[in-house]
N, C-alpha and C. Protein backbone atom coordinates (compact mmCIF):
# COMPACT_ATOMS: atom_id res chain seq x y z
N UNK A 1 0.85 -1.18 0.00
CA UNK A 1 0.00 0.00 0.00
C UNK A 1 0.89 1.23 0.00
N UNK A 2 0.32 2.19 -0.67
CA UNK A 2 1.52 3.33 -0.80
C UNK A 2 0.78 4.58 0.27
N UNK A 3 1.40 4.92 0.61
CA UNK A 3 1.20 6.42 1.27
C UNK A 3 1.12 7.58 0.90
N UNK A 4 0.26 8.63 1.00
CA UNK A 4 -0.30 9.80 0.38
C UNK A 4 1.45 10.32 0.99
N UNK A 5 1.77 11.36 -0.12
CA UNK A 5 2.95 12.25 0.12
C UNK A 5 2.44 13.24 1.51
N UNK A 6 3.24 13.00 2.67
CA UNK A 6 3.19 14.42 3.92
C UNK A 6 3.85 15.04 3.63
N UNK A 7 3.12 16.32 3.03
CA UNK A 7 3.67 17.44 2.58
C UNK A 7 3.20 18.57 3.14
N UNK A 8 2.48 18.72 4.47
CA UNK A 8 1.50 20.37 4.69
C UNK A 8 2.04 19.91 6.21
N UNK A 9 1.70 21.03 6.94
CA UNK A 9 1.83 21.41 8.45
C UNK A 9 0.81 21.62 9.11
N UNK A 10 0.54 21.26 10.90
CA UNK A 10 -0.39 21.66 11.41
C UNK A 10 0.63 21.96 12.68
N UNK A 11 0.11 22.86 12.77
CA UNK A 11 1.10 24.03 14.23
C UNK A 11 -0.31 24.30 15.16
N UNK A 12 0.40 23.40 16.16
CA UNK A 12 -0.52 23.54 17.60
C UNK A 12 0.40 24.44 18.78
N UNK A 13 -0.46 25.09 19.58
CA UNK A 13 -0.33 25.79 20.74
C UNK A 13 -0.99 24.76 22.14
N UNK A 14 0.31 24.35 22.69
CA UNK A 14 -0.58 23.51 23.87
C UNK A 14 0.75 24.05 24.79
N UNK A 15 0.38 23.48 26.09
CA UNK A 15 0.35 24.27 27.36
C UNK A 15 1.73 22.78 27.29
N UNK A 16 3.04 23.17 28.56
CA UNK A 16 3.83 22.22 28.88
C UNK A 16 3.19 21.23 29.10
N UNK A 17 2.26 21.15 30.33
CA UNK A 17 1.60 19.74 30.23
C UNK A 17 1.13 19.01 29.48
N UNK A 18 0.68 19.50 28.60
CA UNK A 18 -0.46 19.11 27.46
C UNK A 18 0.75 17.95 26.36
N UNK A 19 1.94 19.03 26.42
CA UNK A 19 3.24 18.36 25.50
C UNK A 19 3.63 17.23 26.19
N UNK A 20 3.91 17.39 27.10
CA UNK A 20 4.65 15.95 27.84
C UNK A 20 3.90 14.66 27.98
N UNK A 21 2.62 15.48 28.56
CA UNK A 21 1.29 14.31 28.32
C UNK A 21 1.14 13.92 26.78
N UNK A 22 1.04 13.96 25.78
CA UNK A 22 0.87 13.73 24.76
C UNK A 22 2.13 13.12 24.25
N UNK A 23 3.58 14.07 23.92
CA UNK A 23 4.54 12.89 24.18
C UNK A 23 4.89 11.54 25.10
N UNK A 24 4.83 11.71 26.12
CA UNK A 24 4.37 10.53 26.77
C UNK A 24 3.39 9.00 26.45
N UNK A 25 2.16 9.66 26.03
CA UNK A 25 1.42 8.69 25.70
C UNK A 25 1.92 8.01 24.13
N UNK A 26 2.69 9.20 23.55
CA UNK A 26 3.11 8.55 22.23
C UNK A 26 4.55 7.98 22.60
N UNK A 27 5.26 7.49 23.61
CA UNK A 27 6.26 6.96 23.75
C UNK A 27 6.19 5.71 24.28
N UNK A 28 4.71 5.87 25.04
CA UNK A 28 4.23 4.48 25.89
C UNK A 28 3.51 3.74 25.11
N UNK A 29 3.11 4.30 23.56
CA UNK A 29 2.79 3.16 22.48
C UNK A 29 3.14 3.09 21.63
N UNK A 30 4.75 3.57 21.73
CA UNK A 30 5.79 3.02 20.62
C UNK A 30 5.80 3.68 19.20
N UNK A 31 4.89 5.09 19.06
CA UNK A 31 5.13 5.42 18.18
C UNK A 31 5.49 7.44 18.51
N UNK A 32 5.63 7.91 17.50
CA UNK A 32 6.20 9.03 17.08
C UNK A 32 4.90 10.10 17.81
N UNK A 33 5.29 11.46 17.87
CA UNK A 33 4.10 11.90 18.22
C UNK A 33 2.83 12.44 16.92
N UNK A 34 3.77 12.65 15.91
CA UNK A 34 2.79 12.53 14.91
C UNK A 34 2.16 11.25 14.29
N UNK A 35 2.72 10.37 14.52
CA UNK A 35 2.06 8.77 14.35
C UNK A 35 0.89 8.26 15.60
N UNK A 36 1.40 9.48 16.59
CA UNK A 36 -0.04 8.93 17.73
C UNK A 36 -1.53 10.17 17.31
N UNK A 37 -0.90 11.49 17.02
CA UNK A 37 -1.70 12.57 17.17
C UNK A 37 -2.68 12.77 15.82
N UNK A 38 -1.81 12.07 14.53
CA UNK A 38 -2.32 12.48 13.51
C UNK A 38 -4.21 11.60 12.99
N UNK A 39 -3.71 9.86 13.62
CA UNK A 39 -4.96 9.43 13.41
C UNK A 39 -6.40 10.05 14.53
N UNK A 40 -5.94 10.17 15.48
CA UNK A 40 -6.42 10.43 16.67
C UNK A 40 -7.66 12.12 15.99
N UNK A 41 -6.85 12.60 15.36
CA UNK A 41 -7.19 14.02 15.14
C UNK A 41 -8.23 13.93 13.66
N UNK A 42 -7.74 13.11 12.88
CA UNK A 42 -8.05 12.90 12.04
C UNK A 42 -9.61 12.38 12.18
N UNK A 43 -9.72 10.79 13.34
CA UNK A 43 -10.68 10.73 13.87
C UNK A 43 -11.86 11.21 13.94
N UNK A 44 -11.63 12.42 14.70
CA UNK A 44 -12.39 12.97 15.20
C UNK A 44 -13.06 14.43 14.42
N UNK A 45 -11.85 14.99 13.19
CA UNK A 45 -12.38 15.57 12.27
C UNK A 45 -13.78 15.09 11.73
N UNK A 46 -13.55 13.64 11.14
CA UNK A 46 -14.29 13.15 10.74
C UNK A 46 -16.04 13.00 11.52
N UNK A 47 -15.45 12.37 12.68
CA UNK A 47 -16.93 12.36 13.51
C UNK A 47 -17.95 13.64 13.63
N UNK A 48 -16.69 14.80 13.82
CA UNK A 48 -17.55 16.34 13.38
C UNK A 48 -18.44 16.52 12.42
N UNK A 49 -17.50 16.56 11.44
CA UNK A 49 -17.88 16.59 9.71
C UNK A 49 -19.28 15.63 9.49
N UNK A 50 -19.19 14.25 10.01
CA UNK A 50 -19.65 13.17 9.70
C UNK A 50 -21.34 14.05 10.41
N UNK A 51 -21.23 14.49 11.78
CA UNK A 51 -21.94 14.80 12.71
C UNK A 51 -22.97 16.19 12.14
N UNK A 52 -22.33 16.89 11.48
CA UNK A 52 -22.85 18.07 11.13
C UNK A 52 -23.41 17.85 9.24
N UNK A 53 -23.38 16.51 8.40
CA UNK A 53 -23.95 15.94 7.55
C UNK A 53 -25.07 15.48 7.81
N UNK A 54 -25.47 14.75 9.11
CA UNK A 54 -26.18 14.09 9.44
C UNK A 54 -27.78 14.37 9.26
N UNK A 55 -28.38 14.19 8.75
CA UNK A 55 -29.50 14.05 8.71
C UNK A 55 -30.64 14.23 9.46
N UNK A 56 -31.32 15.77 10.70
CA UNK A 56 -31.81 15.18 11.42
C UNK A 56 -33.43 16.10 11.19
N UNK A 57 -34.22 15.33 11.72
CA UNK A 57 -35.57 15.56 11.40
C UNK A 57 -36.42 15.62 12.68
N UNK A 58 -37.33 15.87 12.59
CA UNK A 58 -38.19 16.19 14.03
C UNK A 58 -39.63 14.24 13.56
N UNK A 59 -39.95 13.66 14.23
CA UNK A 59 -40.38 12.76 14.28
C UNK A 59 -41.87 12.94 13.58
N UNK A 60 -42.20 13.63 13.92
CA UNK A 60 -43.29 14.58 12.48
C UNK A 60 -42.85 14.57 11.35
N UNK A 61 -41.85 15.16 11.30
CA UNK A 61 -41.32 15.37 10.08
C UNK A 61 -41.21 14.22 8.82
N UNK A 62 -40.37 13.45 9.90
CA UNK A 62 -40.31 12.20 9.55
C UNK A 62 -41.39 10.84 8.61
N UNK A 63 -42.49 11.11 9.65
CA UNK A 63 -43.90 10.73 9.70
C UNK A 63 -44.24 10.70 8.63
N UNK A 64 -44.22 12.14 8.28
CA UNK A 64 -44.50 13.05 6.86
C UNK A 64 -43.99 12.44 5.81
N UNK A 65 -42.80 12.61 6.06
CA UNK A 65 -41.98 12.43 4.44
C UNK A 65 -41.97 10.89 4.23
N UNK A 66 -42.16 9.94 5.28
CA UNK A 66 -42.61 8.31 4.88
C UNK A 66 -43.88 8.49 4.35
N UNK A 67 -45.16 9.20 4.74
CA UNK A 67 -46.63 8.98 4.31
C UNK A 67 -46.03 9.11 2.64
N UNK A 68 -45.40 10.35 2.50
CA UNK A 68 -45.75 10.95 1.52
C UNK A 68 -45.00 9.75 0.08
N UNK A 69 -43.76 8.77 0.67
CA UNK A 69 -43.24 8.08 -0.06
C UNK A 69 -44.04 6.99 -0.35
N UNK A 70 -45.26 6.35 0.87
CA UNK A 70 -45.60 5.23 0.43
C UNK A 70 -47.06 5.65 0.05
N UNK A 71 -47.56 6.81 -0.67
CA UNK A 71 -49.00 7.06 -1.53
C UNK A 71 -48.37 6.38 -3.00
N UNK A 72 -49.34 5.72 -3.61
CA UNK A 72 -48.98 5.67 -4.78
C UNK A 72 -48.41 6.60 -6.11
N UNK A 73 -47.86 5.78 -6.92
CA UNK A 73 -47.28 6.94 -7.71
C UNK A 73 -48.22 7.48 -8.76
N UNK A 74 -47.91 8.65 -9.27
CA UNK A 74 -48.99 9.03 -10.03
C UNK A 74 -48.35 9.48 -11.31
N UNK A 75 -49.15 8.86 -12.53
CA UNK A 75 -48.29 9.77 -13.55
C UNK A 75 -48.08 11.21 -13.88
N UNK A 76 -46.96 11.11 -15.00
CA UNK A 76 -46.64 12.70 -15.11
C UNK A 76 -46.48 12.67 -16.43
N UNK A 77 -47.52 13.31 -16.79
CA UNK A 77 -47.76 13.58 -18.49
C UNK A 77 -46.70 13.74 -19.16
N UNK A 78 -46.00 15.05 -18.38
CA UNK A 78 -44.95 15.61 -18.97
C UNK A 78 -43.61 14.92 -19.15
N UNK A 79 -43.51 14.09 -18.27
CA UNK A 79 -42.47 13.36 -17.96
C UNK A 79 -42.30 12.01 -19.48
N UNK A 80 -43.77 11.40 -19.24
CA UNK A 80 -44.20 10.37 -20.13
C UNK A 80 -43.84 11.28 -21.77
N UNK A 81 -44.40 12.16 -22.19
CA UNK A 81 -44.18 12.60 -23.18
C UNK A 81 -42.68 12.82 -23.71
N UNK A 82 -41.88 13.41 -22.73
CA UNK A 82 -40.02 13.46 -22.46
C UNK A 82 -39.70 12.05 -23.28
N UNK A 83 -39.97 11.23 -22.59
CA UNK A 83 -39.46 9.83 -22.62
C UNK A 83 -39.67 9.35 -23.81
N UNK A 84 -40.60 9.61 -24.54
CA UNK A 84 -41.00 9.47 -25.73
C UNK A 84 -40.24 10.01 -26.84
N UNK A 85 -39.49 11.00 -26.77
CA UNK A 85 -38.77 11.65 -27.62
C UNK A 85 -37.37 10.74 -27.80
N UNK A 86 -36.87 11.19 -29.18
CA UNK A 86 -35.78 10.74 -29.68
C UNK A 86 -34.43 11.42 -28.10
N UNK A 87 -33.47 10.63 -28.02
CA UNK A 87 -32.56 10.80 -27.18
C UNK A 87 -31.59 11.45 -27.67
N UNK A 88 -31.08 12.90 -27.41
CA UNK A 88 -30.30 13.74 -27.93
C UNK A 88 -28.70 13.64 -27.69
N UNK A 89 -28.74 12.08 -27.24
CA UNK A 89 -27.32 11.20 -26.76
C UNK A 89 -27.46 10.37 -28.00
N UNK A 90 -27.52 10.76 -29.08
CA UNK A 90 -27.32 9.17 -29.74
C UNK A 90 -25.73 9.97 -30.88
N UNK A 91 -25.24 8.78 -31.26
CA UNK A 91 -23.97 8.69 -31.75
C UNK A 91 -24.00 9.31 -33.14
């Protein structure tokens, strides 16, 4: 498996403790401090990101937008007529 090129910087401000504690914990599991900090951070980017995508609806809402998926379908003239036409993709 190949590895994306590390080529950019992230410059943190943490307090002495914060350094030693964090070096520390990356010495007591054998790796580097950017080999402990980077997945860790990365992590949790994600769970944000992931968190603020999320999908959320009020249980009404919800209610709603299932009724409204399981009414039957109804045609659409306009649509049917579309479909009918020659395809302006042809070779």
């Amino acid at each position: 498996m190949s590895s994306a090129t590390k080529d950019d910087r992230l410059e943190l401000r943490l307090t002495k403790a914060q350094k030693q504690e964090i070096e520390q914990a990356a010495s007591i599991s054998g790796r580097s401090v950017t080999e402990f900090s980077v997945p860790l951070l990365v992590d949790q980017a994600r769970e944000v990101i992931r968190h603020e995508r999320e999908l959320r609806v009020s249980k009404e809402a919800w209610d709603t937008f299932n009724a409204v998926l399981d009414r039957p379908a109804q045609p659409v003239k306009e649509l049917a007529e579309l479909l009918r036409r020659p395809s302006v993709f042809v070779d």
